[in-house]
Each structure stands twice: as C-alpha cells, then as structure tokens.
Protein backbone atom coordinates (compact mmCIF):
# COMPACT_ATOMS: atom_id res chain seq x y z
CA UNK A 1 18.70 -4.93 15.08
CA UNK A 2 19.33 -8.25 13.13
CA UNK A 3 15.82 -9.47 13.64
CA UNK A 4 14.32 -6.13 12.13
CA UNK A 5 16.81 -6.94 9.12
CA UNK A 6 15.65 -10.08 8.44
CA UNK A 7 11.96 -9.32 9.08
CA UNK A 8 12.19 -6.27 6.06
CA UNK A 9 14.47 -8.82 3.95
CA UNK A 10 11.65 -11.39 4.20
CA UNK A 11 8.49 -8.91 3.28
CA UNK A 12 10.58 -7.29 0.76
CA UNK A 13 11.28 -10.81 -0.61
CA UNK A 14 7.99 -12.15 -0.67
CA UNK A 15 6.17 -8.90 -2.26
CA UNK A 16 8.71 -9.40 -5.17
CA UNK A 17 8.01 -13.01 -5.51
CA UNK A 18 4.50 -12.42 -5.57
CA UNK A 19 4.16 -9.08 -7.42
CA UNK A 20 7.23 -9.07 -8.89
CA UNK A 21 6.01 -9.74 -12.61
CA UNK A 22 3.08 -7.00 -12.69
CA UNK A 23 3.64 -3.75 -14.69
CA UNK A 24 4.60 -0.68 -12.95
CA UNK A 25 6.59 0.38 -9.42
CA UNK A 26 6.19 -1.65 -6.82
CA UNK A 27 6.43 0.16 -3.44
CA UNK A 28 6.35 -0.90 -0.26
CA UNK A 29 4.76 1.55 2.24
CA UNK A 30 4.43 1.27 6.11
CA UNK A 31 2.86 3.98 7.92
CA UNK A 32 2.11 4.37 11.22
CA UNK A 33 -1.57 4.60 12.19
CA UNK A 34 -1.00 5.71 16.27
CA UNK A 35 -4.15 6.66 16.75
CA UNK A 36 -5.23 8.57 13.73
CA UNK A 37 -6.90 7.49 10.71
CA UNK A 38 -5.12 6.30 8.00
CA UNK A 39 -7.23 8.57 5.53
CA UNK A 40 -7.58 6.63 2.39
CA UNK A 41 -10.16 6.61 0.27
CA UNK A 42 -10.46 3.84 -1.77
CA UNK A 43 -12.66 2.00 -4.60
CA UNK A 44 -13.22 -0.98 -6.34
CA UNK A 45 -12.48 -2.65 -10.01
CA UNK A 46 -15.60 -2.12 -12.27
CA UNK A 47 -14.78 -5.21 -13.25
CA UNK A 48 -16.19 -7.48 -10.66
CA UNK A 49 -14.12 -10.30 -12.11
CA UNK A 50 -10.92 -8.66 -11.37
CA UNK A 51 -10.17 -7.91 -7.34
CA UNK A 52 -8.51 -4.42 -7.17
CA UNK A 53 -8.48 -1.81 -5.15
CA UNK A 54 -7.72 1.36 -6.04
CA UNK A 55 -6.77 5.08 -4.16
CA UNK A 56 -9.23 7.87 -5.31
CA UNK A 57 -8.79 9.96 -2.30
CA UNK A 58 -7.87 11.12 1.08
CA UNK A 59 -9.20 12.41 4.06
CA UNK A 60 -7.54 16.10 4.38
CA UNK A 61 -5.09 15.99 7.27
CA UNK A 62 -4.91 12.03 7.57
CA UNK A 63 -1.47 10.30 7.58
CA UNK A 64 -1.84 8.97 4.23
CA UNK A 65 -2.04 12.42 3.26
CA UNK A 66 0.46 13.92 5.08
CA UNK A 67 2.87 11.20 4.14
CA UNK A 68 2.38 11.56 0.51
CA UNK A 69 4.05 8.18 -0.68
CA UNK A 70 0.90 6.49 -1.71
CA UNK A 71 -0.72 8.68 -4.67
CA UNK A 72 -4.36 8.54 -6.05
CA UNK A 73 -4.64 6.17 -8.81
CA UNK A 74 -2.19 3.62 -7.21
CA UNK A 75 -3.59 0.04 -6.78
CA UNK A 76 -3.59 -1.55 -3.21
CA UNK A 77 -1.87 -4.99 -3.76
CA UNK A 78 -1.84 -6.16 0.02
CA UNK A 79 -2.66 -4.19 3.56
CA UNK A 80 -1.27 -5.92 6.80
C-alpha cells in the first residue's frame, strides 16, 4: 500500500511541476486498456510549430468512451 502512495504522490508531483503553469484543468487519467482498445481519436496542432495533440473523437464502445473522463477538445499533455 505505501509504495502505491508514493508512486501516485510522485506522478501527481511531477505533472504539476511540469504542467502546472498552463491554462486550464489539469487531470490526470489512468485507464485500463486489458485488452480492448483505448478508442481515442486524436489530431494534431495546425500549427506544425507547436506539438499538441488533441481528442476529436472516439471509437463507440471503447474504454475511453465508456469512461467518459477525457472529453473531445481536451489536449493530450503526456501518455505512459
């Protein structure tokens, strides 16, 4: 139990250090793929300056979907 403590304390931690600053929610999501397909549907900046990746979709049915935490329009900051 005390090592899955730590292990959220740390990601939580370092996803406010790094995104801590940017406008808007942060949220931290972790799903669990088993062996379905996420479902997202996703798309770049126009800007190909700018490295963003944004949700425009889902795959009806996927876990992404059925989870409903991550919304089209919300920007992908980091996927591990």
């Amino acid at each position: 139990m005390y090592l899955t403590c730590y292990v959220t304390v740390f990601i939580v931690g370092k996803v406010l250090r790094m995104y801590g600053e940017l406008n808007g929610d942060l949220h931290l999501v972790d799903l669990d793929r088993g062996t379905g397909s996420i479902g997202l549907c996703l798309a770049g900046n126009r800007d190909l300056a700018k490295m963003s990746v944004f949700v425009v979709g889902y795959q009806p049915g996927s876990i992404a979907a059925n989870d409903g935490r991550i919304r089209i329009g919300d920007e992908l900051l980091e996927v591990g």
